[in-house]
Protein backbone atom coordinates (compact mmCIF):
# COMPACT_ATOMS: atom_id res chain seq x y z
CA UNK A 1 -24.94 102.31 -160.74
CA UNK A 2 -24.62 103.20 -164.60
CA UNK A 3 -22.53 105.82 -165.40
CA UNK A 4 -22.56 108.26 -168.62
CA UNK A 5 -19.70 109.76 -169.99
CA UNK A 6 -18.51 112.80 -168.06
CA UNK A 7 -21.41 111.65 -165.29
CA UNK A 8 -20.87 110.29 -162.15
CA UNK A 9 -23.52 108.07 -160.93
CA UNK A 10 -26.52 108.57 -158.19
CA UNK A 11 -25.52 106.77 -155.16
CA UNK A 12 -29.79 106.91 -154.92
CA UNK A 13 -32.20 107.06 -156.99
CA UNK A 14 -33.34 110.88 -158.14
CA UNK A 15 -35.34 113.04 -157.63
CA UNK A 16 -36.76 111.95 -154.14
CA UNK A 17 -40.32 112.11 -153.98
CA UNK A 18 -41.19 115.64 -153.06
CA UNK A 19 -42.82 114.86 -149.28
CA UNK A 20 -40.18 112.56 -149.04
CA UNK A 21 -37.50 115.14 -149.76
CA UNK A 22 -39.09 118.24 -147.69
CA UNK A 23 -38.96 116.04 -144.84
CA UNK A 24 -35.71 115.04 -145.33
CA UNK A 25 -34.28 118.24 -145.73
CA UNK A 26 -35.96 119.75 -142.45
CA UNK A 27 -34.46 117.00 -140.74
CA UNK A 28 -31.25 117.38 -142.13
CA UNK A 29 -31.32 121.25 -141.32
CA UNK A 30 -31.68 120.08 -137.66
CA UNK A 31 -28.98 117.14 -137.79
CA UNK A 32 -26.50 119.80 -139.66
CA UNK A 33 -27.21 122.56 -136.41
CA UNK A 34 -27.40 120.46 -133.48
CA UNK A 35 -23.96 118.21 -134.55
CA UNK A 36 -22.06 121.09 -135.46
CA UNK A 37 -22.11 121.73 -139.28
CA UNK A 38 -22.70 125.11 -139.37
CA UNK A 39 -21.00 128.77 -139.59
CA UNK A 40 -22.02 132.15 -138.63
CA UNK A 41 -23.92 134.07 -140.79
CA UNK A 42 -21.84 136.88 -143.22
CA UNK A 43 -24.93 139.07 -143.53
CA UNK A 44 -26.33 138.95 -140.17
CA UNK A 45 -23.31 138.24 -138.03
CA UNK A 46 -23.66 137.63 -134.86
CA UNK A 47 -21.60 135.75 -131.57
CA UNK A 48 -24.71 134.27 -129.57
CA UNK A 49 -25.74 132.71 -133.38
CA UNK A 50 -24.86 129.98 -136.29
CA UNK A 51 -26.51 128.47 -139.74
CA UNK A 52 -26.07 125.80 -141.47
CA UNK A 53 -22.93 125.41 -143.55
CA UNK A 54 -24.19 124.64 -147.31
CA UNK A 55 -24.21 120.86 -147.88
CA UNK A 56 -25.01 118.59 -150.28
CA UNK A 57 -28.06 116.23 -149.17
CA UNK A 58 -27.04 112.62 -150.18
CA UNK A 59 -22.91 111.69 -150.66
CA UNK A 60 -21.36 112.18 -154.02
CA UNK A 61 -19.77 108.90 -155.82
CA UNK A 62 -15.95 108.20 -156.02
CA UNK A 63 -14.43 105.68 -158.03
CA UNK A 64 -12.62 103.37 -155.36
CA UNK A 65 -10.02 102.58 -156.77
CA UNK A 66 -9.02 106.61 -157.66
CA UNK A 67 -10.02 107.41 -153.42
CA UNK A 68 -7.78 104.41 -151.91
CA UNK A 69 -4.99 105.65 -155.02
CA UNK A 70 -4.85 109.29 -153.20
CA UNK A 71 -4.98 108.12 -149.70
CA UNK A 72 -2.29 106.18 -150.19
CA UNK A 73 -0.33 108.54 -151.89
CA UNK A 74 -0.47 111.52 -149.23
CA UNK A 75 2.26 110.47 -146.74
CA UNK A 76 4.66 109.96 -150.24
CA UNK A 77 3.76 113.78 -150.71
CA UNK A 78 4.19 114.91 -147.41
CA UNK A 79 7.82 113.04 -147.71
CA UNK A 80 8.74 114.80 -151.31
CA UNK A 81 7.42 118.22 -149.20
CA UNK A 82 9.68 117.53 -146.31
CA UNK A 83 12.68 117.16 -148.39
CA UNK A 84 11.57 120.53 -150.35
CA UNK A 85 11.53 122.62 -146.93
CA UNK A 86 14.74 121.95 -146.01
CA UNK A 87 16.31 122.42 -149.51
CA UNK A 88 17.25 126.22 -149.19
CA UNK A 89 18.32 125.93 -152.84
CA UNK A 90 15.56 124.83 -154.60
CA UNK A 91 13.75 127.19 -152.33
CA UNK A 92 15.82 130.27 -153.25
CA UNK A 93 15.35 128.94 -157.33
CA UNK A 94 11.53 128.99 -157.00
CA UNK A 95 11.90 132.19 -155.75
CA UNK A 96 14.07 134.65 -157.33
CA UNK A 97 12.21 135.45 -159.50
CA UNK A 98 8.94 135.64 -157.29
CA UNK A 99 9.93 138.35 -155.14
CA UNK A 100 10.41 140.92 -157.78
CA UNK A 101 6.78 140.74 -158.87
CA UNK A 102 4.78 139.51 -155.58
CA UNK A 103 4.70 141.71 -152.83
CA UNK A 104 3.74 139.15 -150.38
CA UNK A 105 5.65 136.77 -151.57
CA UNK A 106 8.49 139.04 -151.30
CA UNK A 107 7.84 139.25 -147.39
CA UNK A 108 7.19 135.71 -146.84
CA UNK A 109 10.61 134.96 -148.42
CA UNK A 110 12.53 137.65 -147.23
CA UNK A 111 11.03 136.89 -143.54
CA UNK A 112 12.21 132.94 -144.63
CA UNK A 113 15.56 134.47 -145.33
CA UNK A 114 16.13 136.60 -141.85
CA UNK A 115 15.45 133.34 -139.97
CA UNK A 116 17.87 131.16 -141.72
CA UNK A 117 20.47 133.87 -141.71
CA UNK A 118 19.90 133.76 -137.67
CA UNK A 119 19.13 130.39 -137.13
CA UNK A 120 16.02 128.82 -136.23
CA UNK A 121 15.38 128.23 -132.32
CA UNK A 122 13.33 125.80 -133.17
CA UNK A 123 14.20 122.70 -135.54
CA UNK A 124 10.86 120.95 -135.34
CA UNK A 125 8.04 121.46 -137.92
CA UNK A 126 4.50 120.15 -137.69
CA UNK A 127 2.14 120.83 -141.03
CA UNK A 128 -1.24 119.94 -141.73
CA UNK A 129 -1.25 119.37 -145.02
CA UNK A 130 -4.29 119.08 -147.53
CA UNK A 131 -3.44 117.78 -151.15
CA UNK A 132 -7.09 119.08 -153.75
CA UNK A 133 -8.24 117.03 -156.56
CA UNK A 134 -10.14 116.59 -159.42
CA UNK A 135 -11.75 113.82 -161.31
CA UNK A 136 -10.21 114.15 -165.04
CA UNK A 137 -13.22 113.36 -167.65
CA UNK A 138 -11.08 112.64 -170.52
CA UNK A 139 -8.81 110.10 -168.49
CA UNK A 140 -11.31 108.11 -167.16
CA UNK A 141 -12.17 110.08 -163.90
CA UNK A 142 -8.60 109.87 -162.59
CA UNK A 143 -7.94 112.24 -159.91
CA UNK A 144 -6.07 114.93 -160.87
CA UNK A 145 -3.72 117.58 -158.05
CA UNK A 146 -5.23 120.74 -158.03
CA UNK A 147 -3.06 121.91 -155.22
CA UNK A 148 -1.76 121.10 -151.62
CA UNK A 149 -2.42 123.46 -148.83
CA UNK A 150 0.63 123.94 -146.16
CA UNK A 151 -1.30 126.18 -144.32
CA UNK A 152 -4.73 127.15 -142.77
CA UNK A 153 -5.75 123.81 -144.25
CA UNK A 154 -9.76 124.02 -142.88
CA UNK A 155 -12.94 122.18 -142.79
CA UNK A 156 -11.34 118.83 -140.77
CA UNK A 157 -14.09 118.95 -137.98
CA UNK A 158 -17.17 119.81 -140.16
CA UNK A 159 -15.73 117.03 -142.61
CA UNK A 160 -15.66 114.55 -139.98
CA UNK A 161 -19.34 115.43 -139.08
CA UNK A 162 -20.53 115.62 -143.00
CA UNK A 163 -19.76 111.62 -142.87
CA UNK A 164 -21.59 111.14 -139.82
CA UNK A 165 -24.50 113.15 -141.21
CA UNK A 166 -24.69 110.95 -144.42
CA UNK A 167 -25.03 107.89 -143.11
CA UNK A 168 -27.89 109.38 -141.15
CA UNK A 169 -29.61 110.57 -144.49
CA UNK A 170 -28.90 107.24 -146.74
CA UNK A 171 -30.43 105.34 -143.40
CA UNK A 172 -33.50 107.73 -143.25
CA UNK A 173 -34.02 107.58 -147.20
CA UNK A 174 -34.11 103.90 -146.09
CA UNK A 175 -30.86 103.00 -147.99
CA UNK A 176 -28.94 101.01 -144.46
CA UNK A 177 -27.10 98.69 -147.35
CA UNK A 178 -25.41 101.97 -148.62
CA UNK A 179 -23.20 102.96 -145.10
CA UNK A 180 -20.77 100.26 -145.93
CA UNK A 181 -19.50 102.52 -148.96
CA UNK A 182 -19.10 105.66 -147.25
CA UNK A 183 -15.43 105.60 -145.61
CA UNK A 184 -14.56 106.24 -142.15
CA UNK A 185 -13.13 109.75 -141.81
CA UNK A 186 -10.92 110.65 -138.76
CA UNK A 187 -9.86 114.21 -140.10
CA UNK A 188 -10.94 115.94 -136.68
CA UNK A 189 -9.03 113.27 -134.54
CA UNK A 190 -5.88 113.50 -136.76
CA UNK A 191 -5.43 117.11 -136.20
CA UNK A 192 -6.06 117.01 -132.94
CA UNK A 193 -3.65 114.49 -132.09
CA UNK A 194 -1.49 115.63 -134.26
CA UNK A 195 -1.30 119.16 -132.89
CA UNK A 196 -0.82 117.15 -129.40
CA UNK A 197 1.85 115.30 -130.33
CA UNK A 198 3.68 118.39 -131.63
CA UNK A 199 2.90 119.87 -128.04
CA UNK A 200 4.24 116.76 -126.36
CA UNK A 201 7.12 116.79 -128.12
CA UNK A 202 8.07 120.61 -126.83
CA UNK A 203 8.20 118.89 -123.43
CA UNK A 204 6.37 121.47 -121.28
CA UNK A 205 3.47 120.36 -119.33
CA UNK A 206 2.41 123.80 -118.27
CA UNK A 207 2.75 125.36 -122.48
CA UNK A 208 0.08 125.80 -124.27
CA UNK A 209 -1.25 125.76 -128.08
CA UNK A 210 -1.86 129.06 -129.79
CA UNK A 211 -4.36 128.96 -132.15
CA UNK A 212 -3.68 132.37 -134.16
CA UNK A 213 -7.21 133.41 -135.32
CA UNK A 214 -8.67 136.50 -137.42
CA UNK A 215 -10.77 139.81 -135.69
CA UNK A 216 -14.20 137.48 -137.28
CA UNK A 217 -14.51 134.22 -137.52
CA UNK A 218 -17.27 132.89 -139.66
CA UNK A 219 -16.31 129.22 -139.73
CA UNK A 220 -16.02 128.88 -136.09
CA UNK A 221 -17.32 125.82 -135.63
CA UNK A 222 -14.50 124.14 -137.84
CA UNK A 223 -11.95 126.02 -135.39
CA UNK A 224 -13.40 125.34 -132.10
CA UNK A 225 -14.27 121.83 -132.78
CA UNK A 226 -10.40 120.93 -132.49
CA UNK A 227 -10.01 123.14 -129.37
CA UNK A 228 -12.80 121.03 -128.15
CA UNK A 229 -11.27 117.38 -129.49
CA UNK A 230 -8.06 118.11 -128.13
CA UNK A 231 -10.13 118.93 -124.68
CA UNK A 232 -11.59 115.44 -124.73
CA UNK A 233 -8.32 113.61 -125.62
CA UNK A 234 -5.76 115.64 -123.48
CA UNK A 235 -7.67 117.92 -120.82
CA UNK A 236 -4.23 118.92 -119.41
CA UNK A 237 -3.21 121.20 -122.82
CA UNK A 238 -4.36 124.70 -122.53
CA UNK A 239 -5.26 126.24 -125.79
CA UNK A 240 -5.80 129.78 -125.85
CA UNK A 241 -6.67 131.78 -128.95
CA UNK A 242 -5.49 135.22 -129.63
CA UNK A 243 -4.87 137.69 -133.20
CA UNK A 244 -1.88 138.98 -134.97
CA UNK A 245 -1.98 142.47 -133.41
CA UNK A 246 -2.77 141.42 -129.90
CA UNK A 247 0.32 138.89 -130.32
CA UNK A 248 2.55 142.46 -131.50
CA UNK A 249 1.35 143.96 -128.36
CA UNK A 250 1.49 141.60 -125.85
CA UNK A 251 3.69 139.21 -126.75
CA UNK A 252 7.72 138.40 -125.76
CA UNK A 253 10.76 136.41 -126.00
CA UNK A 254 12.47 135.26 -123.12
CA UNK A 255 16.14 134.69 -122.95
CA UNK A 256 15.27 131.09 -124.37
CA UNK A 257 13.73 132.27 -126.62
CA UNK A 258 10.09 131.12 -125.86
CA UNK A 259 7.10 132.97 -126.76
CA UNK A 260 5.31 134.27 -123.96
CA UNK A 261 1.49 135.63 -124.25
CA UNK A 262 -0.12 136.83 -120.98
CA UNK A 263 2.37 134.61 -118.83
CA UNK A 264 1.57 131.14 -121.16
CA UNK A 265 4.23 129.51 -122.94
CA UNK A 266 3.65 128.83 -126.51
CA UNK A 267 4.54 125.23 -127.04
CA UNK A 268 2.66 124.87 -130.56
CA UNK A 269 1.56 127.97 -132.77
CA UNK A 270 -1.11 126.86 -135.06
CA UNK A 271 -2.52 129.38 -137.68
CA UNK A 272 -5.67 129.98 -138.44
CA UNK A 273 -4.95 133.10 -139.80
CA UNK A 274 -1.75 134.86 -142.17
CA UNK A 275 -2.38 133.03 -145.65
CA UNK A 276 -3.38 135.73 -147.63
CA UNK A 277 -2.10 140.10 -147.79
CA UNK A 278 -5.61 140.92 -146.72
CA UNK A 279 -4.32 139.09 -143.36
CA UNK A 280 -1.77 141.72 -143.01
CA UNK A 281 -3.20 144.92 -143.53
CA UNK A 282 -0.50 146.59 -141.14
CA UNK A 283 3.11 146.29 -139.83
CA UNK A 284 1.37 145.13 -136.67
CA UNK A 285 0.67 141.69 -138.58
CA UNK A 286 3.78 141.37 -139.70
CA UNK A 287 6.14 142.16 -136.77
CA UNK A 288 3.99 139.12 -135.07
CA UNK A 289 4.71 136.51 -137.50
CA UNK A 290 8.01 137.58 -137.56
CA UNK A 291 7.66 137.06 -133.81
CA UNK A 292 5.90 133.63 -133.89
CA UNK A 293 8.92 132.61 -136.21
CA UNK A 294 11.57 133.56 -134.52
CA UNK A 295 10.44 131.66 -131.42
CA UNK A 296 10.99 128.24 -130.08
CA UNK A 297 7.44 127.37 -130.33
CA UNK A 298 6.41 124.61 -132.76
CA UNK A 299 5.15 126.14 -135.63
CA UNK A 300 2.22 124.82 -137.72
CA UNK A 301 3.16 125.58 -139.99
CA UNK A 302 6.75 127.26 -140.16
CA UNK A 303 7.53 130.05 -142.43
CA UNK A 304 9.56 127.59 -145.16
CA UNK A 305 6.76 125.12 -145.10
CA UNK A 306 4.03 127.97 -145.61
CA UNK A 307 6.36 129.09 -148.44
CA UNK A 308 6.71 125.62 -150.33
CA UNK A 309 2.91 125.52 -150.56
CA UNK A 310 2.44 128.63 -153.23
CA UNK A 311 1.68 127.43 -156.46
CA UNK A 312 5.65 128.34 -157.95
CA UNK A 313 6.51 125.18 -156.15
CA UNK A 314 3.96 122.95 -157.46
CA UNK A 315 5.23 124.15 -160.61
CA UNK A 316 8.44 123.21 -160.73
CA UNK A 317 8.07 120.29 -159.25
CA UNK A 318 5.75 119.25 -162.46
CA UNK A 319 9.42 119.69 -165.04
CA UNK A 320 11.37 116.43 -165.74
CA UNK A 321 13.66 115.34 -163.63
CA UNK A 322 13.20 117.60 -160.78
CA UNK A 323 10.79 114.75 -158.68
CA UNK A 324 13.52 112.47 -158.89
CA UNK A 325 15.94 115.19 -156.52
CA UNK A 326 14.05 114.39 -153.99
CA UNK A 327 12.41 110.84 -154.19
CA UNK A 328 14.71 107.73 -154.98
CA UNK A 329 11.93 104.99 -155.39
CA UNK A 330 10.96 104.94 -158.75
CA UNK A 331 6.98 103.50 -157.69
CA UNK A 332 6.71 106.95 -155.43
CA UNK A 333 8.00 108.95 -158.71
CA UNK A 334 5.34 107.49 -161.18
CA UNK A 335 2.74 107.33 -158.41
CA UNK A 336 2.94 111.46 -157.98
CA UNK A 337 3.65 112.00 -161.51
CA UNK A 338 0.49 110.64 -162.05
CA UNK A 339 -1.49 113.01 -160.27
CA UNK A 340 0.07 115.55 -162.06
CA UNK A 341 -1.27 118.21 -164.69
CA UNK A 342 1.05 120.09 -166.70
CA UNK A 343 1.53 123.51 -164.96
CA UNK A 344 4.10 126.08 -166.80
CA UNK A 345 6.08 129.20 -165.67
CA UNK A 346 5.89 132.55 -166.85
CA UNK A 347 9.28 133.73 -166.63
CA UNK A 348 10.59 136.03 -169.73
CA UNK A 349 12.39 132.81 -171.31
CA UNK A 350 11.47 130.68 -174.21
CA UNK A 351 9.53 128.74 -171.90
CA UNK A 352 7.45 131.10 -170.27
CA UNK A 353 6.62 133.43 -173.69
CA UNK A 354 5.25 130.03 -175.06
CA UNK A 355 3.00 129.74 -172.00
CA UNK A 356 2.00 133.03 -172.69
CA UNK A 357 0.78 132.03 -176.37
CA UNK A 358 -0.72 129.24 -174.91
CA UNK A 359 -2.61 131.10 -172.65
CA UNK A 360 -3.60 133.55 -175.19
CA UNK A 361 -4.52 131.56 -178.40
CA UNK A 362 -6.57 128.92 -175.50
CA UNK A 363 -7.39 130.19 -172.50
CA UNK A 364 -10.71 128.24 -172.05
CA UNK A 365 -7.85 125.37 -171.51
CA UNK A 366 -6.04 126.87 -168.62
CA UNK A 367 -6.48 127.95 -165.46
CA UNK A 368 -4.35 131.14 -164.88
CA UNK A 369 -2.89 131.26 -160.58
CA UNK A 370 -0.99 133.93 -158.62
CA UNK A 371 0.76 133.10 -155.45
CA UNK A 372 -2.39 132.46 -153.05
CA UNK A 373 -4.47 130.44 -150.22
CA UNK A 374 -7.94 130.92 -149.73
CA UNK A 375 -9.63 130.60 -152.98
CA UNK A 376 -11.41 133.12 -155.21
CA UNK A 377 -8.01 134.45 -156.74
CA UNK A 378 -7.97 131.87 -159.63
CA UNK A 379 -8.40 133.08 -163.06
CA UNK A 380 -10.63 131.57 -166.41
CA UNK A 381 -11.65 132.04 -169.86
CA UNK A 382 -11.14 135.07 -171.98
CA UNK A 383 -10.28 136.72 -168.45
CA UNK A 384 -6.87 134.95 -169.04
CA UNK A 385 -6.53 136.63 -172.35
CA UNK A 386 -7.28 139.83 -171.14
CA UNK A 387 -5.04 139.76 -168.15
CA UNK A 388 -2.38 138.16 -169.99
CA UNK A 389 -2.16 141.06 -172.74
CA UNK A 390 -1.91 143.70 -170.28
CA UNK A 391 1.10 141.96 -168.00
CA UNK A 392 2.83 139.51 -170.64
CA UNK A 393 5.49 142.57 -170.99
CA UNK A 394 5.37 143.26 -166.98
CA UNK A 395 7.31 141.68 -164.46
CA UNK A 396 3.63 141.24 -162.59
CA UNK A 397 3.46 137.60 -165.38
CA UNK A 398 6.03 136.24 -163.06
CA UNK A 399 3.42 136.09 -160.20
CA UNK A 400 1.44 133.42 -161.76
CA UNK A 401 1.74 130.22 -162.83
CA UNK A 402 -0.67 128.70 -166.01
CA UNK A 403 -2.13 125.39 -165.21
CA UNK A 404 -3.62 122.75 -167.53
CA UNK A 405 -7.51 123.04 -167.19
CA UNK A 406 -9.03 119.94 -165.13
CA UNK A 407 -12.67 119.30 -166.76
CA UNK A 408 -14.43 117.43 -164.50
CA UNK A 409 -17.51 114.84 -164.66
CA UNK A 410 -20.83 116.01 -163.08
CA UNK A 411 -23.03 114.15 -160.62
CA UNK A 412 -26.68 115.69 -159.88
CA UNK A 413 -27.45 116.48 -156.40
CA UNK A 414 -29.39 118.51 -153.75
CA UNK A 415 -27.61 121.70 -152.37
CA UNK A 416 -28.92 123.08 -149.41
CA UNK A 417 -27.68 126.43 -148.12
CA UNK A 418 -29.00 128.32 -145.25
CA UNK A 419 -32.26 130.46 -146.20
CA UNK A 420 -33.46 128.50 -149.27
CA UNK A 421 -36.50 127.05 -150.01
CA UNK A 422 -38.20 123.62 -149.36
CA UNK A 423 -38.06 121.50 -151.42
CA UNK A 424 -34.72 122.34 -153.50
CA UNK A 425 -33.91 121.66 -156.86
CA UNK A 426 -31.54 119.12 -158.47
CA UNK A 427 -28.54 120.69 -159.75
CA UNK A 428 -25.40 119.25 -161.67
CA UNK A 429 -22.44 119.57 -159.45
CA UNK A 430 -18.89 118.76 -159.34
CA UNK A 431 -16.58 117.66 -156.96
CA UNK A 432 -12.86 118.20 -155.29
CA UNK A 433 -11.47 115.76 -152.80
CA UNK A 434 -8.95 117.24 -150.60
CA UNK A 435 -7.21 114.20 -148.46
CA UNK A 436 -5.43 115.18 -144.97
CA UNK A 437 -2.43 114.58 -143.66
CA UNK A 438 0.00 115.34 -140.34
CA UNK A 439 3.57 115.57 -140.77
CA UNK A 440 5.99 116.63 -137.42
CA UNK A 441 9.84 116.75 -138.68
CA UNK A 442 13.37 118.71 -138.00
CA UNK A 443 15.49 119.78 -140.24
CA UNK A 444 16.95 115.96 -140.79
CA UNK A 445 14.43 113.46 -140.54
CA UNK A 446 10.58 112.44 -140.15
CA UNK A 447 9.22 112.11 -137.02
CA UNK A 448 5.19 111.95 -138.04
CA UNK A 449 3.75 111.27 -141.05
CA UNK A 450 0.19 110.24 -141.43
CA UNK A 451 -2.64 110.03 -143.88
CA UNK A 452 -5.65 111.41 -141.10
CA UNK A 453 -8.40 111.99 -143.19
CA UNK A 454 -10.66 113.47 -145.92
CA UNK A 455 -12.80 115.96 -147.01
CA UNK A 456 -15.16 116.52 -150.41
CA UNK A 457 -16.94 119.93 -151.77
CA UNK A 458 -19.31 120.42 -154.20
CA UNK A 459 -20.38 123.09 -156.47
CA UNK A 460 -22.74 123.82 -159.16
CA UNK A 461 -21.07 122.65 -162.40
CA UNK A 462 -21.06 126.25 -163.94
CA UNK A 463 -19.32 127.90 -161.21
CA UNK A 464 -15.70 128.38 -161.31
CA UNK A 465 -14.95 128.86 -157.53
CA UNK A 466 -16.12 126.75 -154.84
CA UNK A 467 -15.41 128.00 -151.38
CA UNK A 468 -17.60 126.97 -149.07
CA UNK A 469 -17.72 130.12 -146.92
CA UNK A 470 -18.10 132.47 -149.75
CA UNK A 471 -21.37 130.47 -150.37
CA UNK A 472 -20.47 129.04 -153.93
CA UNK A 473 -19.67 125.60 -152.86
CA UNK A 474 -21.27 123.03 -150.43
CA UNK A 475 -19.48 120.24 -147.50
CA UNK A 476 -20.32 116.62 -149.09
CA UNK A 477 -18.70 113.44 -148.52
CA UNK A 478 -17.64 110.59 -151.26
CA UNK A 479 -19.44 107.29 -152.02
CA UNK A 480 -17.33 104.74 -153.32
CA UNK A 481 -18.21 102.71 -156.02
CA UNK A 482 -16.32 100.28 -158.09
């Protein structure tokens, strides 16, 4: 496997023969449907139906030795973000400045804020956690953090499948010799044991698990593939599913301060839903998470780990000295460090006006970031500059952070998204590894913390976002190579 600079390898020879290839892909169509890698349609949206979720046809190649680096770092992460949560001053430090500019911010924190003043029912945490990256060209392909997720983290079940699917494809291209590369990826079982051990720990046998879940769900299969693996592990847990507003409505405290929905006890809330403002487009929304968090249900996540995963915090965390509040073993320090890229504030300081020079005399070598899950917020190019000139003198700068621009190598690949034609074209692509992770503590100590699996998307090379269910970006799964 040679490798240009700035190109990742072919883990098989390209381009297939053409019969070869349609054959393939029809098959693959079939494998994707019938195992569970697929999403309902955004145009023609409909209950009784699914499509394919875009994938890419043979696995993308990851340098070893930069996969087992990452893997191995993700339970030191989850134990720096543990430490964060229950740090209500560096909390209040990320955000005071936050809240005058961010509206949603504002009502995350000030909703973090009420339940502390209170006291929280409910000591016991459970996140799953996914930490992004990208290959750095210009330092030898190192993985680089793009960002960890604290909430809503998706795609563990249709990841799990994606592996499953290429070893099917590398076998059928008659390529058995190549399985032994792919690694084994137990993101579905993770979070489904995970999400049962949080439940067993409420000690209830007759509780349930909430999944809180949005009016339309395109990427149901992802969702009701854990409801399903948590069926086949532990058939006694009842999982029912239910929205924000129906939660307002019919939902209670009891004198314990349990949350009750149609007569179940909530014994784990997991969200599926509440990352984003367009998640709350009334008070209805609100008054329910307010609800969920003020209960003695185990939250997944709770309102100050949802907080410490906005980008503010991975911010700070990037200035000197600040890692070394929170982590005492100097290989842990220099092993996050490393996956670092410089990320700056924008607060009216010294600091934060050069950031804004920065961002205007270079934008092509930034990426510009408000407070925000979900993808398709991010901000490039001269649509920094332009931005930047109209809010440098606004408090509205403070909502965003300016990263340092990851440029990443490309690998050529097949992307197959539903509707397209057969045989498809070879496109350049490039990848972002997100690597999973289960963490269950209390406000003192570390009762889970796991590494529990993977997950890899690709995109064509010239676009700048890559969500999979907007369409832009494609499920794939890494090939190691040394």
């Amino acid at each position: 496997m040679s490798n240009e600079v700035g190109k990742l390898p072919s883990t098989v020879p390209l381009p297939i023969q053409e019969n070869d290839l349609t054959d393939i892909v029809s098959k693959s169509k079939d494998w994707a449907l019938m195992h569970g890698i697929s999403m309902r349609s955004k145009t023609n949206f409909t209950e009784d139906g699914v499509q394919i979720s875009p994938f890419i046809l043979v696995p993308t190649a990851i340098p070893r030795q930069e996969f087992v680096k990452v893997v191995e770092l993700q339970t030191t992460l989850q134990e720096l973000l543990h430490k964060i949560a229950n740090n209500k001053e560096f909390i209040n430090d990320c955000y005071k400045d936050i809240v005058e500019a961010d509206d949603f911010s504002a009502r995350l924190y000030k909703m973090y804020e009420q339940v502390e003043e209170e006291g929280t029912v409910q000591k016991i945490a459970m996140v799953h956690l996914r930490s992004d990256y990208l290959m750095q060209s210009s330092s030898n392909n190192n993985l680089k953090q793009v960002e960890f997720n604290t909430i809503s983290a998706s795609f563990a079940s249709l990841s799990s499948f994606i592996t499953d699917f290429n070893k099917y494809v590398l076998q059928e291209l008659g390529y058995p010799e190549k399985l032994k590369n792919i690694p084994s990826n137990t993101s579905l079982i993770g979070l489904a044991e995970g999400l049962a051990e949080a439940w067993s720990i409420y000690n209830n046998p007759n509780a349930c698990i909430l999944f809180v879940v949005e009016k339309t769900v395109y990427n149901i299969a992802d969702q009701r593939f854990i409801e399903f693996e948590i069926n086949r592990l532990f058939p006694k847990i009842k999982i029912i599913r239910r929205m924000f507003s129906y939660i307002c409505e019919q939902g209670s405290l009891n004198d314990k301060r349990e949350l009750i929905i149609d007569n179940n006890i909530v014994a784990v809330t997991y969200f599926r839903d509440g990352y984003a403002p367009s998640n709350f487009p009334t008070e209805k929304e609100w008054a329910a998470r307010l609800l969920i968090e003020r209960s003695a249900s185990i939250k997944c996540p709770d309102i100050k780990y949802h907080l410490i995963g906005q980008k503010k915090v991975q911010q700070e965390l990037t200035k000197s000295g600040v890692l070394e509040k929170f982590l005492t073993e100097t290989k842990k320090i220099e092993a996050v460090r490393e996956v670092f890229m410089g990320i700056y504030g924008l607060e009216f300081d010294e600091h934060g006006d050069r950031a804004v020079q920065m961002a205007l005399e270079k934008p092509e070598n930034f990426v510009l970031k408000p407070q925000r899950e979900g993808g398709g917020y991010n901000i490039y190019d001269n649509d920094i500059k332009e931005l930047m000139l109209k809010i440098q003198n606004t408090k509205e700068r403070l909502s965003y952070v300016l990263m340092e621009r990851i440029f990443p190598p490309t690998s050529t690949g097949y992307m197959i998204v539903p509707g397209a034609s057969n045989p498809p074209s070879l496109v350049d692509l490039v990848s972002e590894l997100g690597i999973y992770g289960i963490l269950i503590s209390d406000n003192e100590k570390i009762i889970v913390n796991k590494q529990v699996g993977h997950m890899l998307r690709s995109k064509a090379s010239t676009s700048n976002e890559g969500g999979v269910l907007a369409g832009a970006g494609a499920l794939d799964c890494p090939y190691l190579f040394d």
